[in-house]
C-alpha atoms as a PDB file:
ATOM      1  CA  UNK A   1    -104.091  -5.502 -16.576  1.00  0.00           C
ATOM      2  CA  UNK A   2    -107.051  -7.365 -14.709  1.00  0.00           C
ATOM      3  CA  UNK A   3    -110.073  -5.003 -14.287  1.00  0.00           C
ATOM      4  CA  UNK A   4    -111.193  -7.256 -11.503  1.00  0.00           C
ATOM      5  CA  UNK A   5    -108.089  -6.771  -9.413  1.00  0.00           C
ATOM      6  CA  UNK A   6    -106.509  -3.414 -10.782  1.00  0.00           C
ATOM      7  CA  UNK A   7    -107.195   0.377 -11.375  1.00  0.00           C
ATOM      8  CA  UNK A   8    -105.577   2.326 -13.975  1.00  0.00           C
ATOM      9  CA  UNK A   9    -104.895   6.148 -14.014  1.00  0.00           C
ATOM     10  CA  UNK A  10    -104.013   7.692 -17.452  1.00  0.00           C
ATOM     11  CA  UNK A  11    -102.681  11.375 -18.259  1.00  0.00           C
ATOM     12  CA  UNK A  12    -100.905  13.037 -20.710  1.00  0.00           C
ATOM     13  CA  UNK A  13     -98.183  15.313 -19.055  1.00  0.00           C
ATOM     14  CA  UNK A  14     -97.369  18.492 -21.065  1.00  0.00           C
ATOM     15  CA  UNK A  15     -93.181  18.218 -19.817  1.00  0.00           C
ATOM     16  CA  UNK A  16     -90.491  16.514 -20.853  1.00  0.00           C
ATOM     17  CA  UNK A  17     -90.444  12.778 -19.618  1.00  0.00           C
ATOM     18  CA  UNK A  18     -86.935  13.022 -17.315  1.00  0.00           C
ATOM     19  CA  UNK A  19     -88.832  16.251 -15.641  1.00  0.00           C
ATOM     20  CA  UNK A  20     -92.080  14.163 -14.623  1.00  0.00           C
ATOM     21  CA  UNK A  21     -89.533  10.950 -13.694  1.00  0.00           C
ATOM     22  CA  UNK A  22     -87.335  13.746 -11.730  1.00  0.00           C
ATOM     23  CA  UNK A  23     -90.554  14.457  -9.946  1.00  0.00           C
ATOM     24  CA  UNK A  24     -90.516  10.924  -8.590  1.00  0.00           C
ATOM     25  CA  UNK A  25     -86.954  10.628  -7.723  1.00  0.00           C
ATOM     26  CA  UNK A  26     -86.175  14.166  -5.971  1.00  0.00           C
ATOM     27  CA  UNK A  27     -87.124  13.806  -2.291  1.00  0.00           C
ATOM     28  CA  UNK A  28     -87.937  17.633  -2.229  1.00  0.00           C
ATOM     29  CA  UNK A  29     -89.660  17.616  -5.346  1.00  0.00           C
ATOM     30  CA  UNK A  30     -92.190  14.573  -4.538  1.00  0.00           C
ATOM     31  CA  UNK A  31     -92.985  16.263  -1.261  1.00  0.00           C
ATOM     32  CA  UNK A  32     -94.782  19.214  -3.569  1.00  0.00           C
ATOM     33  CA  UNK A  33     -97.173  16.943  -5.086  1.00  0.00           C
ATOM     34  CA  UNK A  34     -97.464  13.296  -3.129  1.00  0.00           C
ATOM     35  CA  UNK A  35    -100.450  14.028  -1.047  1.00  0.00           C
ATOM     36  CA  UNK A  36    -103.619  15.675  -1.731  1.00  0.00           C
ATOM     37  CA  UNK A  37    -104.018  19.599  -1.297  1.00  0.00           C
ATOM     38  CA  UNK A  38    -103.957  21.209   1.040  1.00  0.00           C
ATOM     39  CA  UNK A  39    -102.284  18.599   3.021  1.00  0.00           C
ATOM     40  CA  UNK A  40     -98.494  18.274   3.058  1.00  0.00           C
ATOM     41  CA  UNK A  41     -96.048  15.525   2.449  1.00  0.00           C
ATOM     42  CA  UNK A  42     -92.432  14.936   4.038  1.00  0.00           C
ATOM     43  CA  UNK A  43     -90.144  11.917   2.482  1.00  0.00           C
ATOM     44  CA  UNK A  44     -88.472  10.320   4.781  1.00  0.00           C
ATOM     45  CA  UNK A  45     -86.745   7.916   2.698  1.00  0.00           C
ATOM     46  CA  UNK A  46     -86.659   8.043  -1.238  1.00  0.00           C
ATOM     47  CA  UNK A  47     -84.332   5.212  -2.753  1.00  0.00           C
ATOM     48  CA  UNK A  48     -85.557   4.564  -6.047  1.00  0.00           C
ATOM     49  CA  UNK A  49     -83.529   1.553  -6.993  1.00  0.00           C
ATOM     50  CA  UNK A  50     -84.745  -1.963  -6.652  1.00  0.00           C
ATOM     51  CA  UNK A  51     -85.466  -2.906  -2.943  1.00  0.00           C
ATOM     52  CA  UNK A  52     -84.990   0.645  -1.992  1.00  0.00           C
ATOM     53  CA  UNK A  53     -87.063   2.684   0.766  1.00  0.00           C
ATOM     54  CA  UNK A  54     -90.180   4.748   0.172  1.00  0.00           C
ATOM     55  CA  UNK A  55     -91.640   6.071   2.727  1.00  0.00           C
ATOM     56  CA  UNK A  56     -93.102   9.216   3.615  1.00  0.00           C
ATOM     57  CA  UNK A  57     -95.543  11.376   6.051  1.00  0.00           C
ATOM     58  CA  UNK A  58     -98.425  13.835   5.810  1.00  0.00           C
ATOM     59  CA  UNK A  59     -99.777  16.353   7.459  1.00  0.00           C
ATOM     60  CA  UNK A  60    -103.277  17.965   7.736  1.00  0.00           C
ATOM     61  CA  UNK A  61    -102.086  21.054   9.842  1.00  0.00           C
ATOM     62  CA  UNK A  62     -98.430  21.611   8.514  1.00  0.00           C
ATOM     63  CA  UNK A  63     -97.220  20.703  12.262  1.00  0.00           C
ATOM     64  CA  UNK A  64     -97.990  17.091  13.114  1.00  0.00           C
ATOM     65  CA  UNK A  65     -96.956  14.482  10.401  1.00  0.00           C
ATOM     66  CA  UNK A  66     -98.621  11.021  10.540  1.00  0.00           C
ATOM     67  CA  UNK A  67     -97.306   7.490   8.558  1.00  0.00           C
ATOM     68  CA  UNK A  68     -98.270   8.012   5.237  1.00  0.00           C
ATOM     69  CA  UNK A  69     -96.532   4.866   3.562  1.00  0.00           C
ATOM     70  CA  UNK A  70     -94.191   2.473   4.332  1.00  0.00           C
ATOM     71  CA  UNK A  71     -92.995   0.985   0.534  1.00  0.00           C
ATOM     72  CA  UNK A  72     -90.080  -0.658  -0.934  1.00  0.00           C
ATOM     73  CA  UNK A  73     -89.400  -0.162  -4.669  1.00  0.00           C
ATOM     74  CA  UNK A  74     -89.045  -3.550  -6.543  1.00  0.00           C
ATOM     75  CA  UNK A  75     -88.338  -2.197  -9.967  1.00  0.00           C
ATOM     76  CA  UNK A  76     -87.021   1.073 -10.774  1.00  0.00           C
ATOM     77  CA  UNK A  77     -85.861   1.304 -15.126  1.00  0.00           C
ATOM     78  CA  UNK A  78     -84.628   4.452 -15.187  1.00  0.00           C
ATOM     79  CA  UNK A  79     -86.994   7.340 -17.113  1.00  0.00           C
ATOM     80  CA  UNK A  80     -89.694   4.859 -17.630  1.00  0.00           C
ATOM     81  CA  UNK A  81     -90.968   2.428 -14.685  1.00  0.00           C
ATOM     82  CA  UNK A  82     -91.348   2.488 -11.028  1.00  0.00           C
ATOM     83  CA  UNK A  83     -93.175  -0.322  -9.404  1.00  0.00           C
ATOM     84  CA  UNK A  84     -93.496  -0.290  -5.888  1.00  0.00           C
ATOM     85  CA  UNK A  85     -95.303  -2.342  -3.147  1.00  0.00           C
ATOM     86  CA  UNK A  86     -96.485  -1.531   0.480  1.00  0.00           C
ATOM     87  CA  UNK A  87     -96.759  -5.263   1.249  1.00  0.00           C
ATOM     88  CA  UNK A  88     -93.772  -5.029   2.106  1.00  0.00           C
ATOM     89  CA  UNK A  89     -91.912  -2.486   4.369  1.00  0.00           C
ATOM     90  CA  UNK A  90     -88.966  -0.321   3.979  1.00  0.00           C
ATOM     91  CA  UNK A  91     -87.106  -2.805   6.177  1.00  0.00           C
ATOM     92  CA  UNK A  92     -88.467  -5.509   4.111  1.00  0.00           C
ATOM     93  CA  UNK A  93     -90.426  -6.961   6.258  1.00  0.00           C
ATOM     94  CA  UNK A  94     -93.977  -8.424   5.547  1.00  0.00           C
ATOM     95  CA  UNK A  95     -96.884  -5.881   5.893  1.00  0.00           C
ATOM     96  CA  UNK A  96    -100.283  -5.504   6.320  1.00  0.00           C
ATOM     97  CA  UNK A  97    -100.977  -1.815   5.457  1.00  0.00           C
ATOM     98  CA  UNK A  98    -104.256   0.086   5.748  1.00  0.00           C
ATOM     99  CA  UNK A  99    -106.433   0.481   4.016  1.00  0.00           C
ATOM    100  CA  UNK A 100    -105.256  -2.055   1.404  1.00  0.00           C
ATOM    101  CA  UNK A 101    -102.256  -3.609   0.004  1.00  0.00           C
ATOM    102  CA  UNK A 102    -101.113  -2.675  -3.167  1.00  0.00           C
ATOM    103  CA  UNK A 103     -98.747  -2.996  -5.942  1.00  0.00           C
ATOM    104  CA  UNK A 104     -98.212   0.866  -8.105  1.00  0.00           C
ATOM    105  CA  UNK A 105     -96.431   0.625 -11.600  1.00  0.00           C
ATOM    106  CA  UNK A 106     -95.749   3.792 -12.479  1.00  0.00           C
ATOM    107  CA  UNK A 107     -95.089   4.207 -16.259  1.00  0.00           C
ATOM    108  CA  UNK A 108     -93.645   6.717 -18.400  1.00  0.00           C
ATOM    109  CA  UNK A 109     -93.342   7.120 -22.430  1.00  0.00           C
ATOM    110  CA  UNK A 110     -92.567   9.494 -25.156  1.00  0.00           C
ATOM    111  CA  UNK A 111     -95.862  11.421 -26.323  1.00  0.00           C
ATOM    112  CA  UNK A 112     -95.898  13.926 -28.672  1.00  0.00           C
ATOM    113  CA  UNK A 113     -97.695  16.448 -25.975  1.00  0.00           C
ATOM    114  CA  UNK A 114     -94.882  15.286 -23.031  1.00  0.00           C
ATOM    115  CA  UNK A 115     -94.750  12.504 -21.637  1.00  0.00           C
ATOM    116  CA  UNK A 116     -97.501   9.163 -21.260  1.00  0.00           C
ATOM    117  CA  UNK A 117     -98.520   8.568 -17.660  1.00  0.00           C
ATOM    118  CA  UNK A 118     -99.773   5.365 -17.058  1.00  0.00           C
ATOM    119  CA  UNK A 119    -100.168   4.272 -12.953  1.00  0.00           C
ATOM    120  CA  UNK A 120    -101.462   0.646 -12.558  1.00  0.00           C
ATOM    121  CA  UNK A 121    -102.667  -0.113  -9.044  1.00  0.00           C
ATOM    122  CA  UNK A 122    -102.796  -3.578  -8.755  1.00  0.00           C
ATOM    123  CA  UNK A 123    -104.762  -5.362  -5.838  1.00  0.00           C
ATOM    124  CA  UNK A 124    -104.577  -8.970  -4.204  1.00  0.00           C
ATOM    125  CA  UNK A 125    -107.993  -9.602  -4.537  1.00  0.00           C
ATOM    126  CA  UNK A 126    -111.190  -7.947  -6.017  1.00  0.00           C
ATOM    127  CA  UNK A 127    -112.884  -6.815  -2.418  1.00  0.00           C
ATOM    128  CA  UNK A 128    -109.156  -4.977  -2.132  1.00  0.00           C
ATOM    129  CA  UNK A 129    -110.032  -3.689  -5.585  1.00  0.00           C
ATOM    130  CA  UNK A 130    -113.467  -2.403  -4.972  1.00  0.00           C
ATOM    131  CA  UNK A 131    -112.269  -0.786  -1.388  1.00  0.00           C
ATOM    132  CA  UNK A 132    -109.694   1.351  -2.896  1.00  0.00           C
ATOM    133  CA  UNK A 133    -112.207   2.207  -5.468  1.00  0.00           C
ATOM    134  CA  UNK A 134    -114.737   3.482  -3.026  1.00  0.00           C
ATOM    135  CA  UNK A 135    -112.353   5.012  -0.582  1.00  0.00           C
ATOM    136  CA  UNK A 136    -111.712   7.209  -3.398  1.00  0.00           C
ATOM    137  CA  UNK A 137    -108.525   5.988  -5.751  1.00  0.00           C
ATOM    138  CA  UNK A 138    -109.793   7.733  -8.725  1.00  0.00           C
ATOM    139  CA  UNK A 139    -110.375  10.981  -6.889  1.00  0.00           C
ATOM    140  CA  UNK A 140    -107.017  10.722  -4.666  1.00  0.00           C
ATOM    141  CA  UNK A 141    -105.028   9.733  -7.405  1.00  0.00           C
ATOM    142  CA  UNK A 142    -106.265  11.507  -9.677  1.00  0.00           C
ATOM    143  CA  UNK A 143    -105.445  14.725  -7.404  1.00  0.00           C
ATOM    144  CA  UNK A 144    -102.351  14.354  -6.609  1.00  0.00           C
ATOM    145  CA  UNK A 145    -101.029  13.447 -10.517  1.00  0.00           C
ATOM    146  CA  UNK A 146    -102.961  16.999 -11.500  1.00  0.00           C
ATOM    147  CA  UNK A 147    -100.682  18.312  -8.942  1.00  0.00           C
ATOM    148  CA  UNK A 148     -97.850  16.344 -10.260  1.00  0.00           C
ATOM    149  CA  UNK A 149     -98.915  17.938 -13.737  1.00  0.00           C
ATOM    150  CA  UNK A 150     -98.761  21.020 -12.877  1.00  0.00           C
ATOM    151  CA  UNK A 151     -95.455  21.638 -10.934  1.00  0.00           C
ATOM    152  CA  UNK A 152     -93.435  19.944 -13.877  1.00  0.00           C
ATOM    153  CA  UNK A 153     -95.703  21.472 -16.647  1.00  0.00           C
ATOM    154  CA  UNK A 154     -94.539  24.848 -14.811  1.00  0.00           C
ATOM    155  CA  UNK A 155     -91.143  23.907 -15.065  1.00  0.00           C
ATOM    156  CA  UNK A 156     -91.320  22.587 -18.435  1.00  0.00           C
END
């Protein structure tokens, strides 16, 4: 971890760690949580394997759905790490997404409480860095793996 060039989001999720890492993997069950309240989320494509598609859409109004991201997955160890980039499309193909480029790892372990969530966002550069920060990362984030929480703590 670089704290010039990364961000780091920490929880501890009261569920089982296969329920927060099905949360990830199920199309229908990342659309619940993926995008901040009240908006809504639709997956387009959801391949979690390495070089696999991730890419989904939101919605303000429920009725028009907008690019959300465009990702490919570039590791995927089953029940404990997802790392995926939007530098690089769901075709593969070199990108240049707004508002930054970024790298997620997305980390689960055992805790005695559930499972460890650990998301490292890492950036290209520390102006990257400091835009995602101000544009709200800790906020956004934050959001959206309370809402993450909560469905799976619910079905824990």
């Amino acid at each position: 971890m670089n704290p010039d060039l990364d961000l780091v989001l920490e929880r501890i999720i009261r569920a089982p760690r296969a329920t927060v890492w099905n949360a990830w993997t199920d199309p229908a069950k990342l659309e619940q949580w993926w995008v901040p309240a009240p908006s809504r989320c639709r997956v387009d494509q959801l391949d979690p394997k390495p070089g696999g598609a991730f890419v989904t859409r939101m919605s303000e109004d429920g009725a028009v759905f907008v690019p959300n991201l465009d990702a490919c997955f570039l590791v995927v160890d089953e029940l404990e790490r997802l790392v995926f980039t939007n530098a690089v499309t769901s075709a593969w193909r070199p990108a240049n997404p707004a508002p930054v480029a970024m790298t997620a790892t997305v980390t689960l372990g055992d805790h005695p409480d559930g499972t460890d969530y650990r998301i490292i966002v890492r950036h290209g550069d520390p102006e990257s860095r400091a835009r995602h920060e101000k544009l709200g990362f800790a906020e956004g984030w934050g959001l959206v793996a309370a809402q993450l929480a909560a469905i799976v703590e619910g079905a824990a």
